[in-house]
C-alpha atoms as a PDB file:
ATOM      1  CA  UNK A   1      56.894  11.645   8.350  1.00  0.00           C
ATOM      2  CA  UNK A   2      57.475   7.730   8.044  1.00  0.00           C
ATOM      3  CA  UNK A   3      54.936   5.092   9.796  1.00  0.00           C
ATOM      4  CA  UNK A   4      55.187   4.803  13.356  1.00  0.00           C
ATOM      5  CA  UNK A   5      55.820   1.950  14.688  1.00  0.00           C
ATOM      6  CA  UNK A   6      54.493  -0.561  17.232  1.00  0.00           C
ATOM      7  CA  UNK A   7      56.172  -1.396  20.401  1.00  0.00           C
ATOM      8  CA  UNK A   8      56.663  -4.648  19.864  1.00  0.00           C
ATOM      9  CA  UNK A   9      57.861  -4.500  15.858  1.00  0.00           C
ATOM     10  CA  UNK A  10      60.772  -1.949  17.515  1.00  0.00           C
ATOM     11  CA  UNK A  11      61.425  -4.897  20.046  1.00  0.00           C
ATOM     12  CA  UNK A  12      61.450  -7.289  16.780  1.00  0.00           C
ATOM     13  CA  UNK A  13      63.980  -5.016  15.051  1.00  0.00           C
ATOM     14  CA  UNK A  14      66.263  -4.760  17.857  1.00  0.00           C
ATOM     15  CA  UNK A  15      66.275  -8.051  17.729  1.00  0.00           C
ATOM     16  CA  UNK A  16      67.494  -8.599  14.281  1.00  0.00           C
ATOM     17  CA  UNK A  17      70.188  -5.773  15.012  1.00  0.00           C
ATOM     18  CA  UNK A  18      71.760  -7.546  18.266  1.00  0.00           C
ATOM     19  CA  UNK A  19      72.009 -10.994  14.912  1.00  0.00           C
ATOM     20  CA  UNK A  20      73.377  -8.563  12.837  1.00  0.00           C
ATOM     21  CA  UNK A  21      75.933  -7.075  16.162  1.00  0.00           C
ATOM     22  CA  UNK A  22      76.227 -10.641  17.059  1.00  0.00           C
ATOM     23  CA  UNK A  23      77.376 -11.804  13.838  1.00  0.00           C
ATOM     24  CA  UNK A  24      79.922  -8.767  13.498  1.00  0.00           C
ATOM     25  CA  UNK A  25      81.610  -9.736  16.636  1.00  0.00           C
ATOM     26  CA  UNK A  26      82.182 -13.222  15.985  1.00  0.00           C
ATOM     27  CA  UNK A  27      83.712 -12.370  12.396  1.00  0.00           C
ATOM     28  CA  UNK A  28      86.103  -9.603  13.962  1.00  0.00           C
ATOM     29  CA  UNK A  29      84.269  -7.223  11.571  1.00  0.00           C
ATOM     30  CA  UNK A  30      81.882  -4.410  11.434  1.00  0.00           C
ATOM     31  CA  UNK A  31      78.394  -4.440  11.396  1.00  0.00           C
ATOM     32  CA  UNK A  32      78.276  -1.896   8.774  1.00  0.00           C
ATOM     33  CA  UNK A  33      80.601  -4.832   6.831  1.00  0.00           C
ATOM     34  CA  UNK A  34      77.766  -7.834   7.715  1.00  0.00           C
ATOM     35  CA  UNK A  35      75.119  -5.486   6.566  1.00  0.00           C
ATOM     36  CA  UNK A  36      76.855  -4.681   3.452  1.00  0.00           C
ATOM     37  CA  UNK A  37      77.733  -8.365   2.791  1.00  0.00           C
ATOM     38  CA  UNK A  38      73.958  -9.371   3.314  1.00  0.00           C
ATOM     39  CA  UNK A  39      72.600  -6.491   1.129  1.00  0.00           C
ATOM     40  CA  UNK A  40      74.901  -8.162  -1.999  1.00  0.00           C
ATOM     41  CA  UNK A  41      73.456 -11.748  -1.175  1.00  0.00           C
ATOM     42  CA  UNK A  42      70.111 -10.553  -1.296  1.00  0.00           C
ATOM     43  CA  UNK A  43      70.746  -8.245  -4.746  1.00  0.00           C
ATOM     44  CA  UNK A  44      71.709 -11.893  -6.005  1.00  0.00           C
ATOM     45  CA  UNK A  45      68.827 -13.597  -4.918  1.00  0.00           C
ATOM     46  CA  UNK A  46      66.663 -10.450  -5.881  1.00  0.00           C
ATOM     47  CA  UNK A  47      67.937 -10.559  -9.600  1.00  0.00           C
ATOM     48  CA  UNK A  48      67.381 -14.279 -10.316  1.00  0.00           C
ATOM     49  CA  UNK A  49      65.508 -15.426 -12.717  1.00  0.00           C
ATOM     50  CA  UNK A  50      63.841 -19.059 -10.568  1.00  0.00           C
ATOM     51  CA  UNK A  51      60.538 -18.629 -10.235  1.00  0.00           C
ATOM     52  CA  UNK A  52      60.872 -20.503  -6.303  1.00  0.00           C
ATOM     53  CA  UNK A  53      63.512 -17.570  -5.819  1.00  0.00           C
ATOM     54  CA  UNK A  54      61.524 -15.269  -7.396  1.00  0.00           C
ATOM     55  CA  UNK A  55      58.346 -16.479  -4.862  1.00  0.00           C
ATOM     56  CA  UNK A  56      60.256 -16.406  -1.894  1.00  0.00           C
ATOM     57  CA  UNK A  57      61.804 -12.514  -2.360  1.00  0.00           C
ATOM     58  CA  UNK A  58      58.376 -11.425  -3.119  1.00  0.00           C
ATOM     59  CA  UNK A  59      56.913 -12.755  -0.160  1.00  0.00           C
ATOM     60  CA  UNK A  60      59.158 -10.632   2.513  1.00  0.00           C
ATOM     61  CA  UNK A  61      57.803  -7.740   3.648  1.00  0.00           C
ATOM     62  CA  UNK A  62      59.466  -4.690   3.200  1.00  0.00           C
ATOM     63  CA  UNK A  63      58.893  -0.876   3.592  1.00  0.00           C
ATOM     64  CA  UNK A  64      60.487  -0.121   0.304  1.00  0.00           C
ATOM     65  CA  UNK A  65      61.503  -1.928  -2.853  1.00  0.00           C
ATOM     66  CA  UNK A  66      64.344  -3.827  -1.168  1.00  0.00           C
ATOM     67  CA  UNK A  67      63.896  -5.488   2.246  1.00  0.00           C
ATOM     68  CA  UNK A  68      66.383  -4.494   4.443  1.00  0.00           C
ATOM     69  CA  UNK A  69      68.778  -6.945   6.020  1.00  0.00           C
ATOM     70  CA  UNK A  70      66.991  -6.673   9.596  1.00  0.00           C
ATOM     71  CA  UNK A  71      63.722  -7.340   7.316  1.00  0.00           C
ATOM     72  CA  UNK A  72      65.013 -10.526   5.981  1.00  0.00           C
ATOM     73  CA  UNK A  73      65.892 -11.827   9.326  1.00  0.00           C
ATOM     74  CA  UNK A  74      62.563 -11.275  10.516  1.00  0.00           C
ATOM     75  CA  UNK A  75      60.859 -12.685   8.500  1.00  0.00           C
ATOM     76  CA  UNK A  76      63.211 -16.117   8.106  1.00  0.00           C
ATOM     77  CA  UNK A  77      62.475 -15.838  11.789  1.00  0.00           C
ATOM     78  CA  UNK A  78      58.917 -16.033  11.383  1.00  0.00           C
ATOM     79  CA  UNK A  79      59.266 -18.721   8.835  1.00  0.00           C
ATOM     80  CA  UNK A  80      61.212 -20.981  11.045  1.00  0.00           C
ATOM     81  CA  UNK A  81      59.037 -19.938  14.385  1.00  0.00           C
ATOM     82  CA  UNK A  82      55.579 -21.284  11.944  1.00  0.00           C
ATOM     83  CA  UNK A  83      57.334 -24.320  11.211  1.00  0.00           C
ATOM     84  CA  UNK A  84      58.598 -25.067  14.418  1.00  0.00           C
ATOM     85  CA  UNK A  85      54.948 -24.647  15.945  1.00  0.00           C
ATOM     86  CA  UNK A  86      53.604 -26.628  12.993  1.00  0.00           C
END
């Protein structure tokens, strides 16, 4: 049985979704499509070879090897919510 999960990392995830639904809808496309296109940007930035690259893919958290889309946008989230409080 996989972790459970907190109410409000659900709320987080739904949150990344409606981006990804959002996203969909203003391309006139899928949201299977946007998650497929950001899963082949991310294999790109997860097979370079620059360590800053390399730094940044290891520091998103992810359940397994790959962070998910909805992962990534969480955590750029984050990243941009720190900075903007900074």
């Amino acid at each position: 049985m996989g972790k459970k999960k907190s109410g409000s990392k659900t709320a987080k995830r739904i949150v990344a979704e409606n981006a990804i639904r959002k996203i969909a809808e203003r391309d006139g496309v899928s949201t299977e499509y946007v998650r497929k296109q950001m899963q082949i940007a991310m294999l790109n930035g997860l097979c370079s070879t620059d360590p800053k690259v390399k730094a940044f893919w290891d520091a998103v958290p992810c359940e397994k090897d790959i962070p998910t889309p909805e992962e990534l946008i969480l955590y750029i989230s984050e990243m941009v919510r720190r900075k903007k409080i900074s």
